[in-house]
C-alpha atoms as a PDB file:
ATOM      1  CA  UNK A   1      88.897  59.621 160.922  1.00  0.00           C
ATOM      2  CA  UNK A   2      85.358  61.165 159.324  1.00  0.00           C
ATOM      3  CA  UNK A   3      83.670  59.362 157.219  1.00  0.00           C
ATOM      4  CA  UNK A   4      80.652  60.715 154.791  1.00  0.00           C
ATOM      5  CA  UNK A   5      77.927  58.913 152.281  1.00  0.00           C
ATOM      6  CA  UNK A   6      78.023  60.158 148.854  1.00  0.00           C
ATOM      7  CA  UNK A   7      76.139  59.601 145.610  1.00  0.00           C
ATOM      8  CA  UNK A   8      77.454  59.997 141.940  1.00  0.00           C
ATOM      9  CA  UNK A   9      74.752  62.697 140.371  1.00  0.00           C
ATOM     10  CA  UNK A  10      76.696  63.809 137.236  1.00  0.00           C
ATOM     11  CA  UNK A  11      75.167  61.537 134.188  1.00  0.00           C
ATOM     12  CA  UNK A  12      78.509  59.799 133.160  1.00  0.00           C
ATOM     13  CA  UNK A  13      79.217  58.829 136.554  1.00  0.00           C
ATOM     14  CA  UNK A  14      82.866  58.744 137.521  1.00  0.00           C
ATOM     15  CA  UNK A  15      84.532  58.639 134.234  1.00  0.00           C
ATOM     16  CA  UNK A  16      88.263  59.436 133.441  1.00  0.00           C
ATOM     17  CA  UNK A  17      88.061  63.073 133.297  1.00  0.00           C
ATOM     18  CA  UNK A  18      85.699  63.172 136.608  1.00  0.00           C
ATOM     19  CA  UNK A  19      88.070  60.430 138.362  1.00  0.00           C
ATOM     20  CA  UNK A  20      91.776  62.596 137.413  1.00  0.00           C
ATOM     21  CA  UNK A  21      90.233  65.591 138.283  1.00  0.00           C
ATOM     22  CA  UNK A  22      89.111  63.763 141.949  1.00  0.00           C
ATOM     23  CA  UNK A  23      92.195  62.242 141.999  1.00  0.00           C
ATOM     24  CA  UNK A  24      94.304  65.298 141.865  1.00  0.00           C
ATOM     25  CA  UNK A  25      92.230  67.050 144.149  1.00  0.00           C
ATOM     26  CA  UNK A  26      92.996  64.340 146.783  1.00  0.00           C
ATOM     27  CA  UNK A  27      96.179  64.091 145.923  1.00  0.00           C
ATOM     28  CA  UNK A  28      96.415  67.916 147.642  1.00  0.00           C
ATOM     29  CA  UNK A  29      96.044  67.065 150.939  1.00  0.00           C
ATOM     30  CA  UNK A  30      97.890  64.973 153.546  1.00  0.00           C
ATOM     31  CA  UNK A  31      95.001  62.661 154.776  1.00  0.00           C
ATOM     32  CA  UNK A  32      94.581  59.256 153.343  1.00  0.00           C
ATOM     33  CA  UNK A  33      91.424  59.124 151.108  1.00  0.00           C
ATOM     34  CA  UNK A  34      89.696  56.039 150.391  1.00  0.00           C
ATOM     35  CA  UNK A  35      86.077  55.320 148.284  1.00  0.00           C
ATOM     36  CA  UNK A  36      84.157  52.066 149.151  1.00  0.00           C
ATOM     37  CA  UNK A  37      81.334  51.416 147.023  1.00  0.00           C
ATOM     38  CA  UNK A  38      78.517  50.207 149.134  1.00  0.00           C
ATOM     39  CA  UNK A  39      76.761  47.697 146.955  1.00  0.00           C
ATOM     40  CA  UNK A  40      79.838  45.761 146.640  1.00  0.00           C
ATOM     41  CA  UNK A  41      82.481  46.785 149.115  1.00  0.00           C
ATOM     42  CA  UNK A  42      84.931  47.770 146.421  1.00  0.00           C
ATOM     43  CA  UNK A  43      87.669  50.002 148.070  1.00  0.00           C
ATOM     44  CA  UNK A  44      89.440  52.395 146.258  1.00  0.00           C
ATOM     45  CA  UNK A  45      92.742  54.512 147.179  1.00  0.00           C
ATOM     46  CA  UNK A  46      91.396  58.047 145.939  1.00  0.00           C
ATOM     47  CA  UNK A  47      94.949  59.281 144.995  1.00  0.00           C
ATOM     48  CA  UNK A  48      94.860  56.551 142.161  1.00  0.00           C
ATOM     49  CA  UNK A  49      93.444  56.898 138.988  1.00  0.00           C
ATOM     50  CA  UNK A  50      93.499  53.155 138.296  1.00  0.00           C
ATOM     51  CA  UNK A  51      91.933  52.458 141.808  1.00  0.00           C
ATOM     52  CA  UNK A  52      89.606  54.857 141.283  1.00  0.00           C
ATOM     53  CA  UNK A  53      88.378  53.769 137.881  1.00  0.00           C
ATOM     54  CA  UNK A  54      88.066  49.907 139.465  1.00  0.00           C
ATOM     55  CA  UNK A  55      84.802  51.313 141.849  1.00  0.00           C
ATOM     56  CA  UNK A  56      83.386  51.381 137.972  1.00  0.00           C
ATOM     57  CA  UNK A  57      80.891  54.368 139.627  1.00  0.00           C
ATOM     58  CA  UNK A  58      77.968  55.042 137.061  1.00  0.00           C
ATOM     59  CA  UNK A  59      75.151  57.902 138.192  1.00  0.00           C
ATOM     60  CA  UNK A  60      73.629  56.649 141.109  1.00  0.00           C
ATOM     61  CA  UNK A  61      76.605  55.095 142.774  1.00  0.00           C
ATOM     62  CA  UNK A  62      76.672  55.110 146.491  1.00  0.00           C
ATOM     63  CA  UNK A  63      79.775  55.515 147.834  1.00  0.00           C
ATOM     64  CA  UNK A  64      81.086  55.811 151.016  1.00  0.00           C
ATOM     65  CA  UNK A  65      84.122  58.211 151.644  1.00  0.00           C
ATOM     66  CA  UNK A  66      86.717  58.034 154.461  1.00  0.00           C
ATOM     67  CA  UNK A  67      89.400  60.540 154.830  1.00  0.00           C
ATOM     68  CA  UNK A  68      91.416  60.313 157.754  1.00  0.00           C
ATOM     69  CA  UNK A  69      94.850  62.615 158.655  1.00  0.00           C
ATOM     70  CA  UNK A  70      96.318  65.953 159.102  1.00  0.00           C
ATOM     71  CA  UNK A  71      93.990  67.465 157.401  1.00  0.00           C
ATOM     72  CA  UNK A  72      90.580  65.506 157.034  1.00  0.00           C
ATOM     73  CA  UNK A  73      88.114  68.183 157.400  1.00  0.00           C
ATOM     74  CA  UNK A  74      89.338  70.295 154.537  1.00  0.00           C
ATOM     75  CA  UNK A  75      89.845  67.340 152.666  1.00  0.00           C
ATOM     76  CA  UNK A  76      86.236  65.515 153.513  1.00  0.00           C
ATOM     77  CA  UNK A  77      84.530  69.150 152.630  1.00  0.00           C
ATOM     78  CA  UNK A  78      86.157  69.464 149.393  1.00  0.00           C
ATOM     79  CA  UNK A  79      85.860  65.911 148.224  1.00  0.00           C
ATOM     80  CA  UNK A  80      82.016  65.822 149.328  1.00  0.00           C
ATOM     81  CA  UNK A  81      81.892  69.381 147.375  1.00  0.00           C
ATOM     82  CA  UNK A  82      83.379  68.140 144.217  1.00  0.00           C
ATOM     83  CA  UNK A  83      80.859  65.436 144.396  1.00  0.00           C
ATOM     84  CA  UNK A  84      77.454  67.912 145.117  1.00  0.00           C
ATOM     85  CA  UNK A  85      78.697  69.813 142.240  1.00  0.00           C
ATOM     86  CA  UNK A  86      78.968  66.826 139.748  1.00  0.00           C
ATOM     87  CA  UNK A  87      82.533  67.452 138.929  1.00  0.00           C
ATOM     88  CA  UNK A  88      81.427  70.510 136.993  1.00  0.00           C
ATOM     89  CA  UNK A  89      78.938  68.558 134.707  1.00  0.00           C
ATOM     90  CA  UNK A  90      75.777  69.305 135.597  1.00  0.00           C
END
């Protein structure tokens, strides 16, 4: 299991569009994904759009992520890129 600290930087925060597009890129990989907001302990399943849209993550959002299977590392480093690079908004 590997676990990272991540911040929302794009200025809509995790909308729809930045949430499907997270969503589907989790959904690529074997590992279980999961988003727990850290101001409130909201968990999220990261292959769900719905459960992904309940962490309600505006800019600024710490989050932690926690990706654990097959394939975590690939999965951690491309989830923790997608966030650096603000879902392409920025």
């Amino acid at each position: 299991m590997l676990k990272v600290k991540l911040k929302v930087i794009n200025q809509l925060g995790l909308h729809a569009r930045a949430a499907a597009q997270l969503v589907r890129l989790a959904g690529s990989f074997q590992s279980n994904v999961e988003l727990k907001r850290i101001d409130n302990a909201v968990i999220a399943d990261v292959k769900s759009i719905l459960s992904v849209l309940t962490l309600a993550a505006a800019k600024g959002t710490e989050l932690n992520l926690q990706v654990e299977g097959a394939d975590e590392r690939r999965a951690l480093q491309a989830i923790e890129d997608i966030f650096l690079d603000g879902f392409g908004e920025l």
